[in-house]
Protein backbone atom coordinates (compact mmCIF):
# COMPACT_ATOMS: atom_id res chain seq x y z
CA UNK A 1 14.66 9.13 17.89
CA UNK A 2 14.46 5.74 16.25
CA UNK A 3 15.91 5.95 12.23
CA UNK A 4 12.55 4.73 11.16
CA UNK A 5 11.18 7.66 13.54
CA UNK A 6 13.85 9.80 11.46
CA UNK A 7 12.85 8.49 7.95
CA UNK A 8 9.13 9.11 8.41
CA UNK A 9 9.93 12.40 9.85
CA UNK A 10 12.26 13.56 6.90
CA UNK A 11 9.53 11.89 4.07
CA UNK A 12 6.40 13.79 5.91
CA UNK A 13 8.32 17.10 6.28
CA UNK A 14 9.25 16.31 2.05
CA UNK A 15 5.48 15.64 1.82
CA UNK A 16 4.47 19.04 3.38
CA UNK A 17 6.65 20.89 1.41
CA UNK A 18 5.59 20.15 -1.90
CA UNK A 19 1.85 20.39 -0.46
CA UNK A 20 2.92 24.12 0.29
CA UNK A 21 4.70 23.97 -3.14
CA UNK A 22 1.18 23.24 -5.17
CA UNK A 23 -0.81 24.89 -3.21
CA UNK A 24 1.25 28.45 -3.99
CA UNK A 25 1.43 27.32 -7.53
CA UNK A 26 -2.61 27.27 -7.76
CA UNK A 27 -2.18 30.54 -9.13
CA UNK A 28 0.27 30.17 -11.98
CA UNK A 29 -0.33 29.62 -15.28
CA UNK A 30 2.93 30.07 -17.08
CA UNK A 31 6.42 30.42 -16.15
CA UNK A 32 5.91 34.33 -16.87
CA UNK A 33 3.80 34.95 -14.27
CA UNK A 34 6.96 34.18 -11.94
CA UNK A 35 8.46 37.12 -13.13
CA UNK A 36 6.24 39.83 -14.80
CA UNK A 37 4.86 40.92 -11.24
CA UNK A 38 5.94 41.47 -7.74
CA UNK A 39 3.83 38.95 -6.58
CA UNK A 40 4.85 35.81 -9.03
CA UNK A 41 8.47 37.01 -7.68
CA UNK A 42 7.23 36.25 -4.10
CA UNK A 43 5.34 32.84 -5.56
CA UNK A 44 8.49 31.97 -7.31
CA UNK A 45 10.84 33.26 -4.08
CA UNK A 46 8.68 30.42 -1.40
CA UNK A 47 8.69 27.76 -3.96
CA UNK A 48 12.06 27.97 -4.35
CA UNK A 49 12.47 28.19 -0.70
CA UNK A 50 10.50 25.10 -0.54
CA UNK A 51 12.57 23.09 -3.26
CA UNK A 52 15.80 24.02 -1.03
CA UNK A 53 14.26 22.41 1.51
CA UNK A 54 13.28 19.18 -0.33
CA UNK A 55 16.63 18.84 -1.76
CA UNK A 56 18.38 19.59 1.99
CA UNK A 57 15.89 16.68 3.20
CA UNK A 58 16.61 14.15 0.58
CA UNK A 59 19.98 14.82 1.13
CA UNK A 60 19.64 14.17 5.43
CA UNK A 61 17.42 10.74 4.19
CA UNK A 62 20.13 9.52 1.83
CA UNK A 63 22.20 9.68 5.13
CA UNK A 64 19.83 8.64 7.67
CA UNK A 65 18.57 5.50 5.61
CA UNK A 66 21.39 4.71 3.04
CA UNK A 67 20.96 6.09 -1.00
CA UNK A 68 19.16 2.11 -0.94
CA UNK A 69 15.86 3.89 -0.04
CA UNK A 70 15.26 6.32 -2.43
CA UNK A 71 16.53 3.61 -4.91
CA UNK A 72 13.37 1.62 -4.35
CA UNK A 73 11.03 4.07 -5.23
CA UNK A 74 12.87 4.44 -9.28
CA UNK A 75 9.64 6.23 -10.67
CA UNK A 76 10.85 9.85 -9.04
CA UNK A 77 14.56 11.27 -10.30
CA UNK A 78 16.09 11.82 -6.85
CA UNK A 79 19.46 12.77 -8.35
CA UNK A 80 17.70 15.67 -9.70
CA UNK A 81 15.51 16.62 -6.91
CA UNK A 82 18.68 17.11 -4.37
CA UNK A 83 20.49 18.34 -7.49
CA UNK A 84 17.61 21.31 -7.69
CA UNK A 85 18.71 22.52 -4.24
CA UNK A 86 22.20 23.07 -5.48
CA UNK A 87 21.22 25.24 -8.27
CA UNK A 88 18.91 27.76 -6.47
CA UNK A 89 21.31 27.90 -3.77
CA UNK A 90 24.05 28.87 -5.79
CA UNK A 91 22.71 30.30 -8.91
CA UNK A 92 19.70 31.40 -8.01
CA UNK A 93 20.20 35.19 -9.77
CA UNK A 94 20.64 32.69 -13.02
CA UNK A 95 17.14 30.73 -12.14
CA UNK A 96 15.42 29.29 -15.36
CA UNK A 97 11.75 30.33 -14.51
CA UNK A 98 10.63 27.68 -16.71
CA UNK A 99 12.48 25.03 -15.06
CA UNK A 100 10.56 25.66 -12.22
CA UNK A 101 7.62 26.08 -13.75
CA UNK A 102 7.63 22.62 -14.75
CA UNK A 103 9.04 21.32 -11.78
CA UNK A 104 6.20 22.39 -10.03
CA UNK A 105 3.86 21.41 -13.07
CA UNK A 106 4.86 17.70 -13.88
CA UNK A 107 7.61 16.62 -11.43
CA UNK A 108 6.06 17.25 -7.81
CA UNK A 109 2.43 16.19 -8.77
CA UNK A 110 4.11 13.13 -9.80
CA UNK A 111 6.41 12.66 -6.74
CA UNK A 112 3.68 13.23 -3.99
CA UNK A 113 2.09 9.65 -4.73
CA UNK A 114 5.05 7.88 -4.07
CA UNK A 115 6.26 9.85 -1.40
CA UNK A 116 2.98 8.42 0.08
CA UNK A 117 3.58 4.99 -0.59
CA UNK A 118 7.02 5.24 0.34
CA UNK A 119 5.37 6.64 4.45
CA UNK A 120 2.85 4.01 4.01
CA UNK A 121 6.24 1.39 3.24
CA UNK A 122 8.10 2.59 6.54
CA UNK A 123 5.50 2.93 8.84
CA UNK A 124 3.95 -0.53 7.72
CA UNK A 125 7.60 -2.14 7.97
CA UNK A 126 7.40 -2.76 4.42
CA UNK A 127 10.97 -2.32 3.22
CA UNK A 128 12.59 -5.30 4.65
């Protein structure tokens, strides 16, 4: 597989996952609801699945591209989207609801557009 096969790969799978991401969050309406029920524990438990796997990606396309990709794109903070995976992984019994509330509330909607652009870059050979 090509790296531009790679890139696109990595970018659609990031795509998908915060598709899954807003589609589970449909539901919630406050950080609360991620923890006054058994089932905004299992909403909160796949999103943050989800965000692992986000951070774990951007991670893979910082090496598969060079950090020179995501720099393009300044309008999402990548430093704090990988940096999210490293705090559910490791203190996820310490997980600030609310920070995930908004994650999911502000900083994916925002990210999905230029995740879009940035597939519509690479497969249009836009990057130079």
């Amino acid at each position: 597989m090509s790296d531009t096969a790679l890139v696109l790969e990595i970018l659609k799978q990031v795509r998908g996952a915060i598709k899954r991401i807003l589609l589970r969050f449909q539901p919630v309406e406050s950080s609360s609801f991620f923890l006054d029920s058994e089932e905004g524990l299992e909403k909160l438990d796949g999103i943050c699945m989800q965000l692992i796997a986000i951070g774990e990606s951007l991670k893979n396309l910082d090496k598969v591209a060079g950090a020179e990709l995501l720099f393009r794109y300044p309008q999402v903070d990548w430093k704090s989207a990988k940096g999210m995976r490293d705090i559910i992984s490791h203190h996820y019994f310490d997980l600030d609801a609310e920070a995930v509330f908004d994650v999911c509330e502000t900083d994916l909607p925002n990210m999905l557009p230029v995740l879009e652009r940035m597939i519509d870059d690479v497969e249009n050979n836009l990057l130079g």
